[in-house]
Protein backbone atom coordinates (compact mmCIF):
# COMPACT_ATOMS: atom_id res chain seq x y z
CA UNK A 1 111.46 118.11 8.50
CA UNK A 2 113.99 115.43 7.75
CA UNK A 3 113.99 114.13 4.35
CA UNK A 4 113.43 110.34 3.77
CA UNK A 5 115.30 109.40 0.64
CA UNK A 6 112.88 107.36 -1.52
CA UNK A 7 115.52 104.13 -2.31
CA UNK A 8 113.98 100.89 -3.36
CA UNK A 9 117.45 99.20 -3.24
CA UNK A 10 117.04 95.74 -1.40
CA UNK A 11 113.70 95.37 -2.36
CA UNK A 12 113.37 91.54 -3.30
CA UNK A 13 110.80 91.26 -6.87
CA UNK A 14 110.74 88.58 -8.33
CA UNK A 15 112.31 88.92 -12.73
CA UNK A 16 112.75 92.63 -12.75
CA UNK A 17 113.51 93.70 -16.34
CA UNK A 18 116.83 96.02 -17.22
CA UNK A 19 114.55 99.28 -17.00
CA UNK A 20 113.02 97.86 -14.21
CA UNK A 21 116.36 97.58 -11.94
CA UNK A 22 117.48 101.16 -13.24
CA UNK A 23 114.58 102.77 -12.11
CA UNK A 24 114.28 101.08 -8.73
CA UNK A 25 117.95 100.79 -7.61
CA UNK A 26 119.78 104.07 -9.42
CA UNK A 27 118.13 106.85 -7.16
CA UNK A 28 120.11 108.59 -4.82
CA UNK A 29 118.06 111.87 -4.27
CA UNK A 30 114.69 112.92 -3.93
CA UNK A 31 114.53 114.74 -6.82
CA UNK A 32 116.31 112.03 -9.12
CA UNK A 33 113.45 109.91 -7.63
CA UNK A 34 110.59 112.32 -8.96
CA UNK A 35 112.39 112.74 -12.37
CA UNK A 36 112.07 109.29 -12.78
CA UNK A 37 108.15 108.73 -12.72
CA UNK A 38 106.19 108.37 -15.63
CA UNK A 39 105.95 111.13 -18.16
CA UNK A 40 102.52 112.12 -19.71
CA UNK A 41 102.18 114.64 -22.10
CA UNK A 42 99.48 116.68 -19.65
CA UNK A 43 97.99 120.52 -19.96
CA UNK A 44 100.29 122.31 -17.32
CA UNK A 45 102.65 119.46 -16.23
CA UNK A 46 105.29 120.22 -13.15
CA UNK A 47 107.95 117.71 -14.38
CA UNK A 48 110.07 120.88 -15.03
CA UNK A 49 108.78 122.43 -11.87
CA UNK A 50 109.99 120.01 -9.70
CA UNK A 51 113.21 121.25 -8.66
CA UNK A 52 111.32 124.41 -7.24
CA UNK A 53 108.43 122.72 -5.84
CA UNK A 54 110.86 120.60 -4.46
CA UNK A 55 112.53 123.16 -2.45
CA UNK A 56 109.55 124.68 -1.63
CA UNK A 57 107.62 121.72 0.11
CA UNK A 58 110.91 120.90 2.00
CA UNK A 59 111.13 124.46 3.32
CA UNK A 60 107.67 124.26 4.70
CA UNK A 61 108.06 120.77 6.27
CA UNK A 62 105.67 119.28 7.92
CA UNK A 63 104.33 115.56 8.07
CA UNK A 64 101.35 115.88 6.01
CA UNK A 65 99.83 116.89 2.87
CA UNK A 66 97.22 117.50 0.07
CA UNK A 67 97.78 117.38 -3.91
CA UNK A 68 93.99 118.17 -4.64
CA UNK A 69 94.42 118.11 -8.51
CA UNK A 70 97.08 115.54 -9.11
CA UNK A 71 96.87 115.43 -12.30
CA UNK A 72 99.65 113.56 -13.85
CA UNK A 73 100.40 112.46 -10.17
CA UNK A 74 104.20 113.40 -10.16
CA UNK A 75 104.22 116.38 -7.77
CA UNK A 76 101.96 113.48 -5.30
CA UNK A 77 104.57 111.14 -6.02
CA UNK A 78 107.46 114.12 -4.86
CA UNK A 79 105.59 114.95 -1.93
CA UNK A 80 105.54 111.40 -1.17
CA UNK A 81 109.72 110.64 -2.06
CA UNK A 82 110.23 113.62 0.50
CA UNK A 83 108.47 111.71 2.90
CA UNK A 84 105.15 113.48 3.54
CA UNK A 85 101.79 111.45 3.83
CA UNK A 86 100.12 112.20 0.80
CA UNK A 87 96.48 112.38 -0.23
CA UNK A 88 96.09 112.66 -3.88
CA UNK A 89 93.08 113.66 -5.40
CA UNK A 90 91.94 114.63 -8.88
CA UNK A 91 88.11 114.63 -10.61
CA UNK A 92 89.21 112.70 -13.66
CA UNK A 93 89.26 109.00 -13.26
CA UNK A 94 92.44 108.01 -15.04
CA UNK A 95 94.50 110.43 -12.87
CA UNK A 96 93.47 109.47 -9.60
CA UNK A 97 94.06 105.66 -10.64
CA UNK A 98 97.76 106.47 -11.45
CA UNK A 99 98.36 108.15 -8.05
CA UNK A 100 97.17 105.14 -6.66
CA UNK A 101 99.53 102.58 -8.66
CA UNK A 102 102.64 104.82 -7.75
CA UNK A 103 101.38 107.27 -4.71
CA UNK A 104 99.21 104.87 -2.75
CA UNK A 105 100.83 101.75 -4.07
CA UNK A 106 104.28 101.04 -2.12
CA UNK A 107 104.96 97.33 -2.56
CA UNK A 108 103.23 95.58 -5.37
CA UNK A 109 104.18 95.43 -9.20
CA UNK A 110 103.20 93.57 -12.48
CA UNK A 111 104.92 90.15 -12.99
CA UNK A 112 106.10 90.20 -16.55
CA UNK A 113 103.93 86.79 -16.80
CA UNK A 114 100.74 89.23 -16.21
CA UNK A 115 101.98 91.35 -18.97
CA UNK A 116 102.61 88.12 -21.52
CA UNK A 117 99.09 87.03 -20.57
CA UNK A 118 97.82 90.74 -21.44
CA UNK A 119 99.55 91.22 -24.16
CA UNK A 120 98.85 87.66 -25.23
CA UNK A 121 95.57 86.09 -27.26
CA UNK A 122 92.35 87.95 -26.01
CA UNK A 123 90.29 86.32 -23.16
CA UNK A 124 87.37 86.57 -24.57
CA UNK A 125 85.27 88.55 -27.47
CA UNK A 126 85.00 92.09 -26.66
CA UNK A 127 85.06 94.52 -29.21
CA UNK A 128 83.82 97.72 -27.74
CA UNK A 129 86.76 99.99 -28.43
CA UNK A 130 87.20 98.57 -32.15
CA UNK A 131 83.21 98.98 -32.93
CA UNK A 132 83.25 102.62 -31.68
CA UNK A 133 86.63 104.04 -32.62
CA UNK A 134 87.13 102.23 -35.80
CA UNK A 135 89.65 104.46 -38.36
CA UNK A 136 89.41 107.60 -35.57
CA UNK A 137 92.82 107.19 -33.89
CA UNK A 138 94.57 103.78 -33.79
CA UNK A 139 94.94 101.14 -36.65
CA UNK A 140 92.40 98.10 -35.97
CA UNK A 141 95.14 95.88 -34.81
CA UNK A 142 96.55 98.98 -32.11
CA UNK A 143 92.22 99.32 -31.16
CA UNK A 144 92.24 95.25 -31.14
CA UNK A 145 94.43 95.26 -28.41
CA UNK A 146 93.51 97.32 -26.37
CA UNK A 147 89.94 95.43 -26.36
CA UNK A 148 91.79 92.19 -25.75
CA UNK A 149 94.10 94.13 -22.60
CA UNK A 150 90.96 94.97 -21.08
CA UNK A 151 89.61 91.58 -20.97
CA UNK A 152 92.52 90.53 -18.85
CA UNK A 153 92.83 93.19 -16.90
CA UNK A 154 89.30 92.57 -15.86
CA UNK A 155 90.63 89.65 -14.15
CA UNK A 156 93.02 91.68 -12.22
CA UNK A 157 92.77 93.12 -8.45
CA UNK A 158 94.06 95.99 -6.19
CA UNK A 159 97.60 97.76 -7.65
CA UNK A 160 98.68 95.49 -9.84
CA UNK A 161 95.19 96.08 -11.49
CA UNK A 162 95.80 99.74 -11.54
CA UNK A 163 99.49 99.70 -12.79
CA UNK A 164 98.15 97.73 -15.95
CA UNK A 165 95.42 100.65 -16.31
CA UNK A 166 97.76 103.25 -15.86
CA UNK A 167 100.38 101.57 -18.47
CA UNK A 168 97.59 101.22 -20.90
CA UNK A 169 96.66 104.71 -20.31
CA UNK A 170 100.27 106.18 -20.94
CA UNK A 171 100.43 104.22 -24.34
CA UNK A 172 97.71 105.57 -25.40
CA UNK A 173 98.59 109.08 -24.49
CA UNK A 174 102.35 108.60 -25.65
CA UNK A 175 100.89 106.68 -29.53
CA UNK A 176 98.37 110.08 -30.34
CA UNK A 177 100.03 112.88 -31.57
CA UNK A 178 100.46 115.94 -29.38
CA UNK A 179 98.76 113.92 -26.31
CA UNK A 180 95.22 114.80 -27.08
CA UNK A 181 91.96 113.12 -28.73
CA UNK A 182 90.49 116.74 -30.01
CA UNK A 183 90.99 115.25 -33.32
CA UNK A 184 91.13 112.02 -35.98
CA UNK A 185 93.71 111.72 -38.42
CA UNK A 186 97.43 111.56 -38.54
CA UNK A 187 98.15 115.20 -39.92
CA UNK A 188 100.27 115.92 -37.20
CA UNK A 189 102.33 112.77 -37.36
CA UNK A 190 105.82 114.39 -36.20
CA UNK A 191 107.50 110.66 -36.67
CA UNK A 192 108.75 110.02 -33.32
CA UNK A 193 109.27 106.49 -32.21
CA UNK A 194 106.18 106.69 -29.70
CA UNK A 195 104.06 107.10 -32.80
CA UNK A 196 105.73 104.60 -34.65
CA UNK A 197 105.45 101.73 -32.23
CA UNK A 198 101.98 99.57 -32.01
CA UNK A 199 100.38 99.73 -28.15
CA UNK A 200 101.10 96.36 -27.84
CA UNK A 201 105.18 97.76 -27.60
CA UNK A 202 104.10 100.72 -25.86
CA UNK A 203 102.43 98.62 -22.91
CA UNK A 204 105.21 96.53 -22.21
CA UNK A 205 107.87 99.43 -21.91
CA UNK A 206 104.98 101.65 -19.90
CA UNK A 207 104.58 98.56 -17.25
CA UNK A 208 108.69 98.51 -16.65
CA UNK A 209 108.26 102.32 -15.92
CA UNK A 210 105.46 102.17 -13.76
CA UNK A 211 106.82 99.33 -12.19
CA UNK A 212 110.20 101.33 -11.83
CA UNK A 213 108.66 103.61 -9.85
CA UNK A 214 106.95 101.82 -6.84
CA UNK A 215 109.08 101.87 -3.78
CA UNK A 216 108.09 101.56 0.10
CA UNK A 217 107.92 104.11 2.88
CA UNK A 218 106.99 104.52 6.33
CA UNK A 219 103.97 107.28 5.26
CA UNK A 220 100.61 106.31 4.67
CA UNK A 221 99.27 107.60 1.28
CA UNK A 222 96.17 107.68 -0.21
CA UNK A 223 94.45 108.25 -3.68
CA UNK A 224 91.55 109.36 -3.95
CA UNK A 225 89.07 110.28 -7.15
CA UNK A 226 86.45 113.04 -6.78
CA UNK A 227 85.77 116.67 -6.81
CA UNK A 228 87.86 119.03 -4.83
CA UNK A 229 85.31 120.67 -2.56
CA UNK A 230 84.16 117.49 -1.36
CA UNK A 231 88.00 116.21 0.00
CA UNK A 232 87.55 115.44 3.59
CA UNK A 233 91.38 115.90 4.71
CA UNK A 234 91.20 119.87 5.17
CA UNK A 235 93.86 120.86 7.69
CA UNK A 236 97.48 119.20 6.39
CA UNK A 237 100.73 121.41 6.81
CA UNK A 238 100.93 122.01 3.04
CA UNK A 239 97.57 121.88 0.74
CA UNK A 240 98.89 121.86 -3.01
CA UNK A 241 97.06 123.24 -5.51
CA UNK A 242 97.43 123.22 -9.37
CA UNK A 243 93.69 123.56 -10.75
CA UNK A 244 93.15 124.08 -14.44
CA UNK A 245 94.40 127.68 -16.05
CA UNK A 246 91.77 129.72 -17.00
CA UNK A 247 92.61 131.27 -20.24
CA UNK A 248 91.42 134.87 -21.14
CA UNK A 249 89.33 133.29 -23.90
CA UNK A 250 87.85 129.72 -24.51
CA UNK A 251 88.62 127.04 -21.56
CA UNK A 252 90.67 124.61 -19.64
CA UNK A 253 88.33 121.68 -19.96
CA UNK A 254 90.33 118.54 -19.51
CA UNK A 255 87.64 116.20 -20.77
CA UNK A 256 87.31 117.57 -24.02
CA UNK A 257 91.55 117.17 -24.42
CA UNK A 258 91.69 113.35 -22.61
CA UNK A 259 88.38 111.93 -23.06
CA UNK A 260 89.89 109.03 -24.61
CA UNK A 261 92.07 108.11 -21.69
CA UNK A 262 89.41 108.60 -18.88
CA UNK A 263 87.06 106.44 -20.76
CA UNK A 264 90.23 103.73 -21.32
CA UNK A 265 90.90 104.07 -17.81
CA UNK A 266 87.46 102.24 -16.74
CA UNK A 267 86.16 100.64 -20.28
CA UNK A 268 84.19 103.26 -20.56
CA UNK A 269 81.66 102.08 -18.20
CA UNK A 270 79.39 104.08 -16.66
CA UNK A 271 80.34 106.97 -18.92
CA UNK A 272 77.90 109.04 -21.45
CA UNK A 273 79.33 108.88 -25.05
CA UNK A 274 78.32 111.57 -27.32
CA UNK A 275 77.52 109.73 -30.16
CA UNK A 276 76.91 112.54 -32.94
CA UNK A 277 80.47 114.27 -32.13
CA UNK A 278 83.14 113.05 -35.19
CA UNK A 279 85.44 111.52 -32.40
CA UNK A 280 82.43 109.85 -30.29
CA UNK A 281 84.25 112.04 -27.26
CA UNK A 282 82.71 112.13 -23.66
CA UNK A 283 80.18 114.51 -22.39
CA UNK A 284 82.04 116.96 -19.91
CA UNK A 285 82.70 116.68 -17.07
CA UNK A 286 82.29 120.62 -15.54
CA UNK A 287 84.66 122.13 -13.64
CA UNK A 288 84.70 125.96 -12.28
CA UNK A 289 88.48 125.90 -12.78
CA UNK A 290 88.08 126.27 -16.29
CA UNK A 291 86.34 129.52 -17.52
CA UNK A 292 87.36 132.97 -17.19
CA UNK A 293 83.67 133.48 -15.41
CA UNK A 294 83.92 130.98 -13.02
CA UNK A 295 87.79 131.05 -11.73
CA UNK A 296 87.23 133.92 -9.30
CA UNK A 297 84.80 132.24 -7.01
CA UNK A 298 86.33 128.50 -7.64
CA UNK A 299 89.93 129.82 -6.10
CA UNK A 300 88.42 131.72 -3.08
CA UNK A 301 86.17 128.72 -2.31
CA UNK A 302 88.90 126.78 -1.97
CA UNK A 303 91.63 128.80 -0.35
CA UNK A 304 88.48 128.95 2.27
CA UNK A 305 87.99 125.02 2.45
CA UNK A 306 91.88 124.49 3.64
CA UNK A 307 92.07 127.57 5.70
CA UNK A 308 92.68 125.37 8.48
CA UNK A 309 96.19 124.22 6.65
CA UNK A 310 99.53 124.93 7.66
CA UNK A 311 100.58 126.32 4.29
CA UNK A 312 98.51 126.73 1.15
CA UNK A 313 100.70 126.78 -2.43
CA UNK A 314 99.22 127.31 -5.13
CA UNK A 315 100.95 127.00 -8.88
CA UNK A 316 99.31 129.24 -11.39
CA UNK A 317 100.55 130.55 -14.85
CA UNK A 318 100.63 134.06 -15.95
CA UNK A 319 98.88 133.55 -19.11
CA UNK A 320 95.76 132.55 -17.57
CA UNK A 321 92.53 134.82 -15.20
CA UNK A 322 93.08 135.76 -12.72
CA UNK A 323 96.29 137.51 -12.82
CA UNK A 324 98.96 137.49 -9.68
CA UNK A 325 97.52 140.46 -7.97
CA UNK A 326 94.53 139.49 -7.66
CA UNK A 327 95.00 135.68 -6.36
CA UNK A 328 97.16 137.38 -3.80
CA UNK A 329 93.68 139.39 -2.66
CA UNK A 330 92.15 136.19 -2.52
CA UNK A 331 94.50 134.13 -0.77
CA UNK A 332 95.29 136.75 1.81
CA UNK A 333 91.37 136.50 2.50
CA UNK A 334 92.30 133.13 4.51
CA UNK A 335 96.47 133.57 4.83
CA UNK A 336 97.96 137.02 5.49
CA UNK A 337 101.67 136.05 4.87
CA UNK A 338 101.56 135.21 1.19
CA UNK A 339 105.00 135.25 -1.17
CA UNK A 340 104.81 134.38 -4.37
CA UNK A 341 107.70 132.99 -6.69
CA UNK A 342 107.86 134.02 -10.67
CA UNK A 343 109.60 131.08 -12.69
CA UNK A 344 110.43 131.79 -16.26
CA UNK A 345 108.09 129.01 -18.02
CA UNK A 346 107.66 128.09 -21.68
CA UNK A 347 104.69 126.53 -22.89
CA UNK A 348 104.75 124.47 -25.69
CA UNK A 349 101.81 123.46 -28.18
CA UNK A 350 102.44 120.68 -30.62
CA UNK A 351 105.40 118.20 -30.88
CA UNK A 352 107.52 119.19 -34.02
CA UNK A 353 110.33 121.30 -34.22
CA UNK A 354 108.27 124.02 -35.50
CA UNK A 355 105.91 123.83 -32.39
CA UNK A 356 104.32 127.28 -31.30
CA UNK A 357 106.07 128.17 -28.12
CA UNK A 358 104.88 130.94 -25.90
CA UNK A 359 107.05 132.49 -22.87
CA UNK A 360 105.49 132.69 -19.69
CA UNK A 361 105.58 132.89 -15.64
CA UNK A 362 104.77 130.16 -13.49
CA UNK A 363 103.70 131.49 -10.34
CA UNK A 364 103.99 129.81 -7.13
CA UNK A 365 102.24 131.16 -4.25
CA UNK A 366 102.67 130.64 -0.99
CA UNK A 367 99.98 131.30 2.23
CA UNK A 368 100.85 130.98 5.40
CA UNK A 369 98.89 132.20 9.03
């Protein structure tokens, strides 16, 4: 497969900002184009991954492929830089809406009038997210904006609609502590600048680095929201797949860590609020991915959905069920010639310089026919 270096030098848009240039017009490689998207502070994140996956997905080449848990969206957003046609597709609504502003999305970006006006007086009265999150996790004015963002980003359309989202999403993801709404308070307040700054700061940086990140190829790509087993594109040359880790005890449930950002992510309409929880947190959305008793079943049910692929990798962690061994059994079930790459991995929990760190292996597998 030849490589088609992701460059968005030439591109005319109209009052980039400084960030805005050096993201679009300083990438020379693939890689350096990955390493520049977006970061979110995400449960089992490949932004240090990259460099293998990289090598990997270029190895297998191929015209084609599947990120069926995109999670963050940077590994779509790699397979895309190196020129595949991507689908990206994750069950949690804020993650397939940020593959679509910088995976699907190849052209379009936010004027920095739209963010003025968003960032601006409120269009109207809402006060959702200030009634039901008063004193849980932002001050009033951080929760007053984002009620008065949403009421112009109602007005928006298509990409530029989604970029907004997907800014608003990061700031609140980079403003909490540690990344996740499992609990209120400030008690682990590390005093980094992202926690220092009000949302209404954090949006306007976030839009320059979503914005930095759009460029134009000659793939088609597509983001998509929904659960795995009902994806439609079965028989790519590479299917990638980075489901939740089981652990041996408790589980991987993504809703109870982000609940905050999927319901930002669509006002939470349409979502079921659990009123009597302390952080008014989402009801869960189930996934087999995440529980030791489950795991077994949800892997071989899907190595069996993209038989029909050229390649299926898989990334997987060593501190999580099923060990190697046995995803080797199950992936063999559907391709015989299986490798599988150990990468020395450290996990981090918490943001301080005292943080719990545990050593681990990252496991990529590879099937092939």
């Amino acid at each position: 497969m030849t490589k088609r270096i992701a460059t968005a030098v030439g591109v005319s848009t109209p009052a980039l900002s400084p960030l805005e240039r050096k993201r679009t017009v300083t990438t020379s490689s693939v890689l350096e184009q990955a390493q520049f998207f977006p970061r979110l502070r995400y449960m089992g994140s490949k932004y240090k991954l990259l460099p293998h996956l990289e090598r990997t997905f270029a190895q297998l080449g191929g015209t084609s492929a599947v990120d069926a848990f995109s999670g963050s969206g940077v590994v779509s957003y790699l397979l895309k830089a190196q020129g595949f046609n991507v689908v990206s597709n994750d069950f949690m609504k804020f993650s397939s809406t940020i593959a679509r502003a910088t995976v699907e999305n190849s052209t379009e970006r936010l004027s920095l009038e739209a963010v003025e006006k968003i960032c601006g007086p409120a269009a109207d009265d809402r006060d959702f997210i200030q009634t039901t999150y008063r004193d849980l996790y932002f001050t009033h004015d951080d929760l007053a904006f984002l009620d008065s963002a949403w009421s112009h980003i109602d007005q928006l359309v298509g990409y530029k609609r989604d970029i907004a989202i997907s800014a608003l999403v990061l700031s609140a993801a980079r403003k909490q502590p540690r990344g996740v709404f499992t609990f209120t308070g400030l008690r682990y307040d590390d005093g980094r600048r992202d926690i220092r700054m009000s949302l209404r700061e954090h949006f306007r940086e976030r839009v320059a680095e979503y914005n930095g990140v759009v460029f134009d190829t000659n793939t088609t790509n597509t983001a998509v929201h929904g659960d795995v087993f009902e994806l439609t594109a079965t028989s790519p040359d590479i299917v990638y797949l980075d489901p939740p880790y089981a652990p041996p005890k408790d589980d991987a449930d993504y809703t109870k860590r982000y609940w905050f950002l999927e319901g930002l992510s669509n006002y939470w309409r349409g979502m079921e609020i659990m009123p009597e929880t302390k952080t008014k947190k989402l009801v869960k959305k189930f996934t087999p991915f995440a529980y030791p008793r489950s795991i077994e079943d949800a892997l071989s049910r899907t190595f069996r959905k993209f038989e029909d692929a050229g390649a299926i990798v898989l990334s997987y962690s060593s501190n999580a069920l099923p060990h190697a061994d046995r995803i080797v059994d199950l992936l063999r079930e559907v391709k015989p010639k299986v490798e599988v790459q150990a990468i020395d991995h450290k996990y981090h929990f918490g943001t301080h310089s005292a943080a719990t760190r545990r050593d681990a292996s990252e496991y990529i597998f590879i099937g092939r026919d």
